[in-house]
N, C-alpha and C. Protein backbone atom coordinates (compact mmCIF):
# COMPACT_ATOMS: atom_id res chain seq x y z
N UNK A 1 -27.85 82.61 76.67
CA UNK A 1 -28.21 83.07 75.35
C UNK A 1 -26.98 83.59 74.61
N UNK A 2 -25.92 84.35 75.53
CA UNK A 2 -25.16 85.19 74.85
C UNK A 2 -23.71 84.41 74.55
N UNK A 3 -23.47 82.80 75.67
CA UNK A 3 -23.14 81.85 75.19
C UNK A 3 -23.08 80.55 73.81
N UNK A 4 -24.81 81.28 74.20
CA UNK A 4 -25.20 80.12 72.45
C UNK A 4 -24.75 80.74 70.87
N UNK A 5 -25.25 82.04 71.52
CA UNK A 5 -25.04 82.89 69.76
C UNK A 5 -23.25 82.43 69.44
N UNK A 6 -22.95 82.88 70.81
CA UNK A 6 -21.38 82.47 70.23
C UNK A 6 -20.70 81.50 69.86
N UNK A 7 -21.48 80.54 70.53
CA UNK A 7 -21.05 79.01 70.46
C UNK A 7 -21.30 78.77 68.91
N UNK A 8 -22.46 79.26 68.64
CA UNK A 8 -22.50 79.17 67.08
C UNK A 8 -21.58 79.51 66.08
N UNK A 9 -20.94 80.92 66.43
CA UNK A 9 -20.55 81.60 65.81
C UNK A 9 -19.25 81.06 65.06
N UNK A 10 -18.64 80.13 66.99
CA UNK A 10 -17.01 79.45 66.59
C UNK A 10 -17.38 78.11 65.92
N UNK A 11 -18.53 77.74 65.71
CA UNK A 11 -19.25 76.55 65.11
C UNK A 11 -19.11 76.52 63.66
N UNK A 12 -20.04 77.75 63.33
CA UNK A 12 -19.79 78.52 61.72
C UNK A 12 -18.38 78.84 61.52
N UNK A 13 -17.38 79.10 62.10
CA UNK A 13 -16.38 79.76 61.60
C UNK A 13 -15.12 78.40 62.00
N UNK A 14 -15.76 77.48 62.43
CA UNK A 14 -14.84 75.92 62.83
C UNK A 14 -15.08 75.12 61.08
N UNK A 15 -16.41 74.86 61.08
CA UNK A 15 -16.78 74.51 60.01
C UNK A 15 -16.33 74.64 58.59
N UNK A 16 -16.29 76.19 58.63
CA UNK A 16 -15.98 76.79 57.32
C UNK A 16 -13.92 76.57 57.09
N UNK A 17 -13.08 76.72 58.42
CA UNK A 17 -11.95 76.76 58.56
C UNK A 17 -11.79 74.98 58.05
N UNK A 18 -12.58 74.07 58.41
CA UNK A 18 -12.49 72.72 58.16
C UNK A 18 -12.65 72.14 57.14
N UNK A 19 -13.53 72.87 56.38
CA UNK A 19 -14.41 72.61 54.97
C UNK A 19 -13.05 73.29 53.90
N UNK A 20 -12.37 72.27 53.43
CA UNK A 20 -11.62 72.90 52.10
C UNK A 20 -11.88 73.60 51.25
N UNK A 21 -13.56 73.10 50.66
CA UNK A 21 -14.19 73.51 49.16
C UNK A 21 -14.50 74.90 49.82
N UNK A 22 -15.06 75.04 51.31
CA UNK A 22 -15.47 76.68 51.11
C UNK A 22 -14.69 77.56 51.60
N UNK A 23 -13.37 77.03 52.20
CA UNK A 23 -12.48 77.63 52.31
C UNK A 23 -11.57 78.39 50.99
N UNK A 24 -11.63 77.34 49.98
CA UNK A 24 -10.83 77.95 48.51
C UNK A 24 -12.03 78.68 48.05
N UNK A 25 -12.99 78.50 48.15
CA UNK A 25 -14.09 79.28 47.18
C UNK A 25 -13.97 80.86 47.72
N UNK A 26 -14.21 80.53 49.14
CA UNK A 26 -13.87 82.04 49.72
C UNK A 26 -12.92 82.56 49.16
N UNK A 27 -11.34 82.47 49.45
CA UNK A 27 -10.42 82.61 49.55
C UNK A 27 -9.94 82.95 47.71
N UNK A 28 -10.50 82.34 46.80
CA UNK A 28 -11.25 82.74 45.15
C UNK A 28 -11.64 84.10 45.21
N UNK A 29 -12.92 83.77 46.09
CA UNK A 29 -13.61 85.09 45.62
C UNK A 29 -13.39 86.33 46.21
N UNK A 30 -12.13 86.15 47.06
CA UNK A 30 -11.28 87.67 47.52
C UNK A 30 -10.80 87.62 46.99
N UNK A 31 -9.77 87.39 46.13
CA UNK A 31 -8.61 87.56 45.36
C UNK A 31 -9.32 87.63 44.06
N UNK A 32 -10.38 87.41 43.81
CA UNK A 32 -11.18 87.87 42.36
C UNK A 32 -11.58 89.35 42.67
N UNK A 33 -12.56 89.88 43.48
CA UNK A 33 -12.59 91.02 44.76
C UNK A 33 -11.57 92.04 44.48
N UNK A 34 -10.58 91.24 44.99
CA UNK A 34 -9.06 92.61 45.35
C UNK A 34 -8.52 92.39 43.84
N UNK A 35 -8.25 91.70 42.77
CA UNK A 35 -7.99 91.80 41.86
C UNK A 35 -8.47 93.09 40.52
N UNK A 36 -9.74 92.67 40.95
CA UNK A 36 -11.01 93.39 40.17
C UNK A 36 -10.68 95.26 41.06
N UNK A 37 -10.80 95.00 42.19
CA UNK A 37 -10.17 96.58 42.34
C UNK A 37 -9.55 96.85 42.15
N UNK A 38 -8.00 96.35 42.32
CA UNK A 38 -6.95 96.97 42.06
C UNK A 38 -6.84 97.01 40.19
N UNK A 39 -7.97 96.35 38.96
CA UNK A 39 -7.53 96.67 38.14
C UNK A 39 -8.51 98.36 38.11
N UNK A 40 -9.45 98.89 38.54
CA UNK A 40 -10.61 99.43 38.25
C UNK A 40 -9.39 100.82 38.80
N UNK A 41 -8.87 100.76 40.15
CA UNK A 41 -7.93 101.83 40.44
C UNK A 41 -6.69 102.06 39.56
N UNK A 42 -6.14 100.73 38.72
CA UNK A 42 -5.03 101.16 37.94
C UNK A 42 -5.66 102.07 36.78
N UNK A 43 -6.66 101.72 36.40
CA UNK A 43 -7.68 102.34 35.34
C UNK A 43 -7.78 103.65 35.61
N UNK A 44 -8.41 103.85 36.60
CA UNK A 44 -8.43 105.41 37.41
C UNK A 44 -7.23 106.37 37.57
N UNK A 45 -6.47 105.69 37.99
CA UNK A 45 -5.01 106.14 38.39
C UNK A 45 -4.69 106.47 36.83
N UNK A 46 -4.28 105.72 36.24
CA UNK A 46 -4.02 105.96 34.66
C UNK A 46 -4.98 106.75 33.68
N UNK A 47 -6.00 107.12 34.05
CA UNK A 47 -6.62 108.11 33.24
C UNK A 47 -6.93 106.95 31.74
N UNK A 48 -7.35 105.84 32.03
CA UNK A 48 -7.66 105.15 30.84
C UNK A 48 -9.06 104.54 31.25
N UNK A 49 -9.29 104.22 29.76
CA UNK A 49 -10.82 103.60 29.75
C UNK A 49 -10.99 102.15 29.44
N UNK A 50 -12.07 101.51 29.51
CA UNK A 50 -12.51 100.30 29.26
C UNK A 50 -13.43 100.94 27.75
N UNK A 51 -13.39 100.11 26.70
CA UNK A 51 -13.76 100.19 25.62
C UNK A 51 -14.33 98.30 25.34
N UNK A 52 -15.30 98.96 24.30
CA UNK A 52 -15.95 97.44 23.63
C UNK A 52 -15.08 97.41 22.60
N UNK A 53 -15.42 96.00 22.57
CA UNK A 53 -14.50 95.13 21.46
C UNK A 53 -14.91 96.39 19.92
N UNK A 54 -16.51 96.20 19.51
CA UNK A 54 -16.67 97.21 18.70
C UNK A 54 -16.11 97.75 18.54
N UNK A 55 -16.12 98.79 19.40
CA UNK A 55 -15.32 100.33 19.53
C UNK A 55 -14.13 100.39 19.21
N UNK A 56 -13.38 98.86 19.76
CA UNK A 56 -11.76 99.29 19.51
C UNK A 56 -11.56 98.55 17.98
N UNK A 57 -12.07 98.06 17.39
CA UNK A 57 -12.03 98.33 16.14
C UNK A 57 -12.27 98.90 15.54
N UNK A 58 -13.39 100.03 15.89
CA UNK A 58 -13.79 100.61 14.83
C UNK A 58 -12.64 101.83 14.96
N UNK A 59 -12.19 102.02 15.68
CA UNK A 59 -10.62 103.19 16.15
C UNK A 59 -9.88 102.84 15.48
N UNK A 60 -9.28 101.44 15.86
CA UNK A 60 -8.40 101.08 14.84
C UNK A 60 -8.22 100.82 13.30
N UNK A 61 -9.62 100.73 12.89
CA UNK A 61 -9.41 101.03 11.34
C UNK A 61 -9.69 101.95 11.10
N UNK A 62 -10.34 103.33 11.87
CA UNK A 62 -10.30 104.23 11.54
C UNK A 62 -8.80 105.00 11.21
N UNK A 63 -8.04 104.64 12.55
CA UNK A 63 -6.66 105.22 12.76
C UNK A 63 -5.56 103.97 11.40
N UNK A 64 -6.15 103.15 10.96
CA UNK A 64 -5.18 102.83 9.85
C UNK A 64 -5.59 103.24 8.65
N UNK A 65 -6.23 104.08 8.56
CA UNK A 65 -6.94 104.92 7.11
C UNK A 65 -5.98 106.21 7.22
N UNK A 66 -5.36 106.70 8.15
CA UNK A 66 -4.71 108.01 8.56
C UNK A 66 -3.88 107.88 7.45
N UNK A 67 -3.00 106.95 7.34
CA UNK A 67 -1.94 107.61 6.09
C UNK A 67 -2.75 107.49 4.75
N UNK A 68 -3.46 106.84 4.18
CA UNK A 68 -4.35 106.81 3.34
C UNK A 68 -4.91 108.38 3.11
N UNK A 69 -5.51 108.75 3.81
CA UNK A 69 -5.95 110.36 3.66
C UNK A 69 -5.12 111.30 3.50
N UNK A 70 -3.77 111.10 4.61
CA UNK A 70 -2.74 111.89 4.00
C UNK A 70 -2.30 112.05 2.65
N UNK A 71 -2.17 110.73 2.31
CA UNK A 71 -1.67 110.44 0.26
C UNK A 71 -3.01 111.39 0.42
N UNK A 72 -4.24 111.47 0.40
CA UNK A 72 -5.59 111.80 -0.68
C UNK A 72 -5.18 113.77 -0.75
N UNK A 73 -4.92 113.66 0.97
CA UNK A 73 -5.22 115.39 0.76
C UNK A 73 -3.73 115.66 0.16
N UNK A 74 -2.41 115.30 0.53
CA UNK A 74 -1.19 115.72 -0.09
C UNK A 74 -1.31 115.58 -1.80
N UNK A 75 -2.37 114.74 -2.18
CA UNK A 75 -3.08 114.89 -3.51
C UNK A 75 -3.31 115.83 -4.35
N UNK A 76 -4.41 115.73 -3.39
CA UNK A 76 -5.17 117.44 -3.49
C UNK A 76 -4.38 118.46 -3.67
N UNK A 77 -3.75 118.97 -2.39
CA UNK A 77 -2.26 119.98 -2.30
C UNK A 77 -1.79 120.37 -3.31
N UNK A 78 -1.36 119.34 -4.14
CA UNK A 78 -0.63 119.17 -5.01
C UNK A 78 -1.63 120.03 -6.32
N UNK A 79 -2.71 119.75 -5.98
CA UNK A 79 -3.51 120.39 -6.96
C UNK A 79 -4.15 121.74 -6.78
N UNK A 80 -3.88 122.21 -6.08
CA UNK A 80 -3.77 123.87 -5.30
C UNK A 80 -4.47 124.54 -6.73
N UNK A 81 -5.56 125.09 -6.26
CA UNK A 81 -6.54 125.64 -7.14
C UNK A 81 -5.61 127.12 -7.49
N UNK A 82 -5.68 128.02 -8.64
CA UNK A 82 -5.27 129.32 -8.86
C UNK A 82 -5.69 130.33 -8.44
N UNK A 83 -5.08 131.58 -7.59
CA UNK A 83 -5.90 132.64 -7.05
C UNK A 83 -6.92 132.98 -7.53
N UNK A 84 -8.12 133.20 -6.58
CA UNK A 84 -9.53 133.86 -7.19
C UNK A 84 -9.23 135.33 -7.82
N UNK A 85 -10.26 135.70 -8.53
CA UNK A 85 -10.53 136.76 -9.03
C UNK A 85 -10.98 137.33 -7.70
N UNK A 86 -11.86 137.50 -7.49
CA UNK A 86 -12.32 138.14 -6.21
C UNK A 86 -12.61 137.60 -5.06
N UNK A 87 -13.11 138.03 -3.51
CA UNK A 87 -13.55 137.77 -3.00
C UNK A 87 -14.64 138.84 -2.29
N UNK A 88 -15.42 138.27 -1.28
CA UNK A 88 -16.89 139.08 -0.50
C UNK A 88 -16.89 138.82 0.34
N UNK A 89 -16.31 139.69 1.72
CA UNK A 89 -16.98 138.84 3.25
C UNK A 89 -18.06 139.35 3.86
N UNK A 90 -18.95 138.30 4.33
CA UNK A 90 -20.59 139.26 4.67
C UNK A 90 -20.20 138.49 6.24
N UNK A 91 -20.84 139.75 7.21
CA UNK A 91 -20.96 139.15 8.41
C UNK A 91 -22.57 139.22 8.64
N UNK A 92 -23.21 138.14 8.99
CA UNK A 92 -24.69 138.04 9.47
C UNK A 92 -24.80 137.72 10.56
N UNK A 93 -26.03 137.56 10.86
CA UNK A 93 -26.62 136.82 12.06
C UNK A 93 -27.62 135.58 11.76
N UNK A 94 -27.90 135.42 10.68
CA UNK A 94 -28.45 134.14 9.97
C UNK A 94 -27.99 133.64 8.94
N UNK A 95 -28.17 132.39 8.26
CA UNK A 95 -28.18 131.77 6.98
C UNK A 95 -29.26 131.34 6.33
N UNK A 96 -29.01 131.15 4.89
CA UNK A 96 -30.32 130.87 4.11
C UNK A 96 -29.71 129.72 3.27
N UNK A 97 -29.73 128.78 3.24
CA UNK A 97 -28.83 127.62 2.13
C UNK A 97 -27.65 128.31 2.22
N UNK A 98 -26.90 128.15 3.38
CA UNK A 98 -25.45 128.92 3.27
C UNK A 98 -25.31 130.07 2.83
N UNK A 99 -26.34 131.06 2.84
CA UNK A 99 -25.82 132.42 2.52
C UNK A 99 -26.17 133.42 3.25
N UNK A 100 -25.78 134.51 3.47
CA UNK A 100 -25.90 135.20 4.29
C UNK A 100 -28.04 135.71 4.03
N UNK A 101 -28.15 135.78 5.18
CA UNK A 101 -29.95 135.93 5.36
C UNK A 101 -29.70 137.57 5.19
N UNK A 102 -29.19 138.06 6.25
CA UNK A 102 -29.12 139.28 6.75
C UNK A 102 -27.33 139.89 6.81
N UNK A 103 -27.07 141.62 6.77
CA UNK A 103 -25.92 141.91 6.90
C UNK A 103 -25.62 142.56 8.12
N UNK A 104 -24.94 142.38 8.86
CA UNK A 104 -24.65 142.86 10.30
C UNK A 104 -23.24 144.06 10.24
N UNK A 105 -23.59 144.93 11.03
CA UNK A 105 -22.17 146.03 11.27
C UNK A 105 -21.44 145.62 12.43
N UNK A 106 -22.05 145.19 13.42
CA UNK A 106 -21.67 144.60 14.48
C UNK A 106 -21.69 143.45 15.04
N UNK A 107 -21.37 142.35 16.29
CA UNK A 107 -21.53 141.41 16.88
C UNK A 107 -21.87 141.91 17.83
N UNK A 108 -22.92 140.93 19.01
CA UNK A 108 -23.09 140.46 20.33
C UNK A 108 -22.42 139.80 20.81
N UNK A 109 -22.01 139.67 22.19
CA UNK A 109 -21.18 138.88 22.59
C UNK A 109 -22.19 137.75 23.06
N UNK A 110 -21.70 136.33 23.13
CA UNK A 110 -22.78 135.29 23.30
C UNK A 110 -23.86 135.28 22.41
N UNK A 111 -23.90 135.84 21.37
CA UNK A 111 -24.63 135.37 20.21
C UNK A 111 -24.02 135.23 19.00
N UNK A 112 -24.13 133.68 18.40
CA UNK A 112 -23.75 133.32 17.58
C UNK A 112 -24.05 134.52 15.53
N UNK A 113 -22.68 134.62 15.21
CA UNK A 113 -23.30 134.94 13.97
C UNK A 113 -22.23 134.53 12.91
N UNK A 114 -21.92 134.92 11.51
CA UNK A 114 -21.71 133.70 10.88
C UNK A 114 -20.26 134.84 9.59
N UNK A 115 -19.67 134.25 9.42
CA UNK A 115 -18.80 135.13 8.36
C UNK A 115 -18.89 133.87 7.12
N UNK A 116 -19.20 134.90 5.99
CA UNK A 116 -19.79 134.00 4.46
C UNK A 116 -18.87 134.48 3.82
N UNK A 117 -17.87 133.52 2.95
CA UNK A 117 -16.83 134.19 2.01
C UNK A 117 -17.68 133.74 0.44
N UNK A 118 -17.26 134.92 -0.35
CA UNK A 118 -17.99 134.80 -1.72
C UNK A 118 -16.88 134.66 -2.76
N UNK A 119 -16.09 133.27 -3.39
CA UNK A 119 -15.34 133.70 -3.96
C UNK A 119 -15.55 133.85 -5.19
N UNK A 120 -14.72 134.21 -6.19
CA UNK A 120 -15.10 134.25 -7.50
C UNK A 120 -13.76 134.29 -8.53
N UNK A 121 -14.15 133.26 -9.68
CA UNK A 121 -12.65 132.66 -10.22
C UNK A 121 -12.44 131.89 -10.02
N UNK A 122 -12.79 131.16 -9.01
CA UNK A 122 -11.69 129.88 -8.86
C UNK A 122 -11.43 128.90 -9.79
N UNK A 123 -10.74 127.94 -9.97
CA UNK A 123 -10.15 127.21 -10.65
C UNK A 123 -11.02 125.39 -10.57
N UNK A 124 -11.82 125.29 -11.53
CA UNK A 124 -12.59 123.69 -11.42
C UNK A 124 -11.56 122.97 -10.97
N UNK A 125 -12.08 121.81 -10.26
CA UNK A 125 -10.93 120.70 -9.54
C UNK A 125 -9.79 121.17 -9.10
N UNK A 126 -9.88 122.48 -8.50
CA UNK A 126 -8.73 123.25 -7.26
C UNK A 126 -8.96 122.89 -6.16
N UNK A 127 -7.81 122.36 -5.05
CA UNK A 127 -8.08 122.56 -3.96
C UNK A 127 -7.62 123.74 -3.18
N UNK A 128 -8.49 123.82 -2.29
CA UNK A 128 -7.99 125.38 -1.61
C UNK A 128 -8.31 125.19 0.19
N UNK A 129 -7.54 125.85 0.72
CA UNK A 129 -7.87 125.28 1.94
C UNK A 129 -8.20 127.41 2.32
N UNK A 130 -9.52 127.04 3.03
CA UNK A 130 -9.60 129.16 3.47
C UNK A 130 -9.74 128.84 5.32
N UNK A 131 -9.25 130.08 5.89
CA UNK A 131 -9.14 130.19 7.14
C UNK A 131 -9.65 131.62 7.42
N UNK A 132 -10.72 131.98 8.06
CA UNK A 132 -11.29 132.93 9.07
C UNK A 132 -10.38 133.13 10.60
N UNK A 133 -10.16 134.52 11.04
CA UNK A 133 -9.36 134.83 12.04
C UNK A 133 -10.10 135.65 12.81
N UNK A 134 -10.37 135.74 13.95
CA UNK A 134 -11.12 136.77 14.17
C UNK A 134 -9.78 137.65 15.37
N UNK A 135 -9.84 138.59 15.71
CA UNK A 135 -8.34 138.84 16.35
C UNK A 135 -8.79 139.91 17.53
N UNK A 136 -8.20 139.91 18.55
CA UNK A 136 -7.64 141.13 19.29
C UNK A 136 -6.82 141.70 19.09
N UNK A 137 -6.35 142.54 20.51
CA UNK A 137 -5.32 143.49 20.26
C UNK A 137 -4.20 142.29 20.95
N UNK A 138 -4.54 140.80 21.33
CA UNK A 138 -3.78 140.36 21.94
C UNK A 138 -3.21 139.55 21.11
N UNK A 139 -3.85 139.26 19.58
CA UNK A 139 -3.91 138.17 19.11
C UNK A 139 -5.40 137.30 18.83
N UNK A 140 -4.60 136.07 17.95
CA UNK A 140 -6.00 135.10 17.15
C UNK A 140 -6.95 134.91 18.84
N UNK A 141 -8.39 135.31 18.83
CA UNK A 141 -9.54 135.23 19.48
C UNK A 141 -10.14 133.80 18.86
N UNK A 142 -10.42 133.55 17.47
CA UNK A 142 -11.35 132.46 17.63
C UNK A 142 -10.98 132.02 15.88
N UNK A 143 -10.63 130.74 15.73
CA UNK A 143 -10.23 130.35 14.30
C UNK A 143 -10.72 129.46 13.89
N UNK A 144 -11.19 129.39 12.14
CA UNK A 144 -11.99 128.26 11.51
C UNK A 144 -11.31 127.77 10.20
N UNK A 145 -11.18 126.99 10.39
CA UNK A 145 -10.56 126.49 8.69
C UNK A 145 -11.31 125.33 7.91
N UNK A 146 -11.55 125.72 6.57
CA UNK A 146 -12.58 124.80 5.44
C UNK A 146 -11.86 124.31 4.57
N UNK A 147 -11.80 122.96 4.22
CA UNK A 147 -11.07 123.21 2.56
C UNK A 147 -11.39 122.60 1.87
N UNK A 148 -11.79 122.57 0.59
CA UNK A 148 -12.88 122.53 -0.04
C UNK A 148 -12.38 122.66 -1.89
N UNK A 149 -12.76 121.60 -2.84
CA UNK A 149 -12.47 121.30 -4.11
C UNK A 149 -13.64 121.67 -4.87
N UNK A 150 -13.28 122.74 -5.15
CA UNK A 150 -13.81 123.72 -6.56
C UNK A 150 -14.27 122.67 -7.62
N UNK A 151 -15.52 122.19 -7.60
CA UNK A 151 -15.95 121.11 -8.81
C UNK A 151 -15.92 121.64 -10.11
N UNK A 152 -16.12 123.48 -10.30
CA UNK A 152 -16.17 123.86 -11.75
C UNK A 152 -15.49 125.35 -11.48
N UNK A 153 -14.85 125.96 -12.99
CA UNK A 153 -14.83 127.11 -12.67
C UNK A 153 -15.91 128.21 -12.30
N UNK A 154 -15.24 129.02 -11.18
CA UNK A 154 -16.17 129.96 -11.27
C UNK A 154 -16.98 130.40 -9.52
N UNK A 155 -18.00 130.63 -9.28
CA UNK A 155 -17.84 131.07 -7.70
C UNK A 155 -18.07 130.57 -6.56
N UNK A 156 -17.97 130.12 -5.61
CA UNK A 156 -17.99 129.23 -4.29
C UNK A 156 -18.39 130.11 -3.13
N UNK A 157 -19.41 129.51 -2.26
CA UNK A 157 -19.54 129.93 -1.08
C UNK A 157 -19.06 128.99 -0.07
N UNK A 158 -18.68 129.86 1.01
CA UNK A 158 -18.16 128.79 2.29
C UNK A 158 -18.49 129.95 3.44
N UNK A 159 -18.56 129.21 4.73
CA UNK A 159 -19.30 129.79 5.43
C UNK A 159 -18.47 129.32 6.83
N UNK A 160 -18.56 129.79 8.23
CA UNK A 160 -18.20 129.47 9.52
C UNK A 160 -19.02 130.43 10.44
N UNK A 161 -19.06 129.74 11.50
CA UNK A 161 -20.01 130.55 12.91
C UNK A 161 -18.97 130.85 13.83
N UNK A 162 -19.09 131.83 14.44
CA UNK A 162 -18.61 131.49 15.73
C UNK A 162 -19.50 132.37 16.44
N UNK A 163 -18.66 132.57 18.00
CA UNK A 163 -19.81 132.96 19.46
C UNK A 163 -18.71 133.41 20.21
N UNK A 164 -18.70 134.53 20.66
CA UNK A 164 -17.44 135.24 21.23
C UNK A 164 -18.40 135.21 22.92
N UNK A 165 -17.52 134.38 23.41
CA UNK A 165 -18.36 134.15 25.11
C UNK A 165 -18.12 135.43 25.92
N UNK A 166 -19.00 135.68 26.28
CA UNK A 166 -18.45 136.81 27.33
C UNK A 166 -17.69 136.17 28.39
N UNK A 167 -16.77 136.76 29.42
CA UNK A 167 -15.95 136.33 30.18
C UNK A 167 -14.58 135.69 29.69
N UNK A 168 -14.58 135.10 28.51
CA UNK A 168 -13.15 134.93 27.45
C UNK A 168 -12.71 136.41 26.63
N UNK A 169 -13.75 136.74 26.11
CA UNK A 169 -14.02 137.88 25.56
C UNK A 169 -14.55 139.20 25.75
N UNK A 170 -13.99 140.52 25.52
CA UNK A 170 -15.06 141.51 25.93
C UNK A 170 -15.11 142.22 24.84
N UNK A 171 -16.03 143.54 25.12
CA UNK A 171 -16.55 143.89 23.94
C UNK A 171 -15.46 144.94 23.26
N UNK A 172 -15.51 145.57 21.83
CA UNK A 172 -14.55 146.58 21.57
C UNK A 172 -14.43 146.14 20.34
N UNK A 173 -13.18 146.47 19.33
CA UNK A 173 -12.74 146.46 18.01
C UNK A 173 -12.23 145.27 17.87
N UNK A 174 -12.53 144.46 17.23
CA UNK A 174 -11.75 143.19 16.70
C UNK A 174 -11.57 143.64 15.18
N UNK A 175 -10.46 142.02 14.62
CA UNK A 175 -9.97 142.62 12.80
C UNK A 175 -10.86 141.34 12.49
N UNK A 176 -10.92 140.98 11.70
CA UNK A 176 -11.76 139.47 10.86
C UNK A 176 -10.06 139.64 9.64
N UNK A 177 -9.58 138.18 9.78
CA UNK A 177 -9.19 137.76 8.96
C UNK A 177 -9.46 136.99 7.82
N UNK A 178 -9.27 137.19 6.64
CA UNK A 178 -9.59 135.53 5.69
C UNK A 178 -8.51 135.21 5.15
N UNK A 179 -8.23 133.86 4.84
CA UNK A 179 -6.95 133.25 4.32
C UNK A 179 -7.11 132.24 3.38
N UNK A 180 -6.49 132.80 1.57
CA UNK A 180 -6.57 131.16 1.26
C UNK A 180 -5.45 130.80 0.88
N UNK A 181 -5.42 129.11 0.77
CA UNK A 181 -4.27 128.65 0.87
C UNK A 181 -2.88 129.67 1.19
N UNK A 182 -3.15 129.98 2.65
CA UNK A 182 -2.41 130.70 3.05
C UNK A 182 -1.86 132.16 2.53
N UNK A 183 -2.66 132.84 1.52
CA UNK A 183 -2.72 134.16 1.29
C UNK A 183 -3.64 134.85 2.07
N UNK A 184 -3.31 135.98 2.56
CA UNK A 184 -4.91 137.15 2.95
C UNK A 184 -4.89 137.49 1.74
N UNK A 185 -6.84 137.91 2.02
CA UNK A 185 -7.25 137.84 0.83
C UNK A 185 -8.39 139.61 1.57
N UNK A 186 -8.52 138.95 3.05
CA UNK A 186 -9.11 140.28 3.64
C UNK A 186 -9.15 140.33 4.57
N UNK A 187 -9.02 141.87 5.39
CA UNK A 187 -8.66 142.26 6.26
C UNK A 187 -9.85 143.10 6.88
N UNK A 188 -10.68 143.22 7.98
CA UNK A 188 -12.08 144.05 7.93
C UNK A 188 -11.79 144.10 9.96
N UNK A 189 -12.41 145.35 10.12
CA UNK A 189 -12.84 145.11 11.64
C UNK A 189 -14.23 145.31 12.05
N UNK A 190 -14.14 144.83 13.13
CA UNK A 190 -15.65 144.53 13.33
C UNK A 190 -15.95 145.20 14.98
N UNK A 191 -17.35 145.50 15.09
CA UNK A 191 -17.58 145.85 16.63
C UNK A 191 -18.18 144.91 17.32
N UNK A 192 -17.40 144.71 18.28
CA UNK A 192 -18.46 143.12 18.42
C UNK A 192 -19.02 144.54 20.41
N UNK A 193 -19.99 144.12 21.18
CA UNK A 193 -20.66 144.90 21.49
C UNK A 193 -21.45 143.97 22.71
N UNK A 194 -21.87 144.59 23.68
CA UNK A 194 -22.45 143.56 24.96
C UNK A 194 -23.76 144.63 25.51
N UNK A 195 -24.95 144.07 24.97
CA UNK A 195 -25.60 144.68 25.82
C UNK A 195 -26.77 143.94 26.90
């Protein structure tokens, strides 16, 4: 019995060594095999992806619009709205159509709440770029920047969230910055608080 299986075995493996067509077919479909891995590990190894045809067009005309936007916003820039008359910073814990719902003295840590700038003055068809800071004693904690073209004279709301995580963050005195086009405009501290 333990003759026959084998006898077969050098039978099957006489055959196949004799047979050209299934010798190259084999001998194909390892080197398709080891090909196909070694591209899947260069992939890996390299920290790169396989992408659809789609996809890599739609990147690439996205990424050839880049200088295009540059001209639009160095545009803009150029059109740098005139200092506001005033400004308002409200800190909440909700919004209502972008405005502050409610006024808060303090933050939670891990709960989201929202800083609303109120400006007033601005300049129709200004651009202005504003930046929120929120700070330690170590330095910028958490930063947002908007920028945004004044359609008429007169007052604008703009708004940002953030969420001070516990374990990045702990509780105590922070400052709230606001910035436009690179002026402070206000300076406030806040208690942000863990209970």
């Amino acid at each position: 019995m333990i003759h026959a299986t084998l006898g077969f075995a050098m039978t099957l493996r006489q055959s196949i060594e004799n047979n050209p067509t299934v010798w190259l077919l084999t001998t194909l479909l390892a080197g398709f095999a080891t090909g196909f891995g070694a591209y899947r590990t260069i992939l890996e190894v390299s920290s790169q992806a396989t992408v659809s045809k789609s996809e890599y067009e739609r990147t690439t005309h996205t990424a050839s619009r880049v200088p295009e936007l540059e001209k639009q916003i160095a545009s803009l820039k150029a059109k740098e709205g005139r200092t506001p008359s005033g400004h308002h910073l409200y800190i909440s814990s909700r919004l209502e159509e972008g405005r502050p719902k409610d006024i808060v003295s303090q933050v939670r840590l891990d709960e989201t709440f929202y800083l609303s700038s109120q400006w007033i003055g601005l300049s129709g068809k200004g651009y202005y770029e504003q930046k929120w800071q929120i700070l330690s004693g170590e330095g910028v904690t958490e930063e947002e920047w908007h920028p945004f073209v004044q359609k008429e004279d007169g007052e604008f709301w703009a708004w940002a969230s953030f969420t001070l995580r516990r374990g990045e963050v702990t509780a105590g005195k922070y400052r709230i910055r606001v910035f436009l086009n690179g002026e402070r405009f206000e300076d406030r501290e806040v208690q942000v608080v863990d209970d």
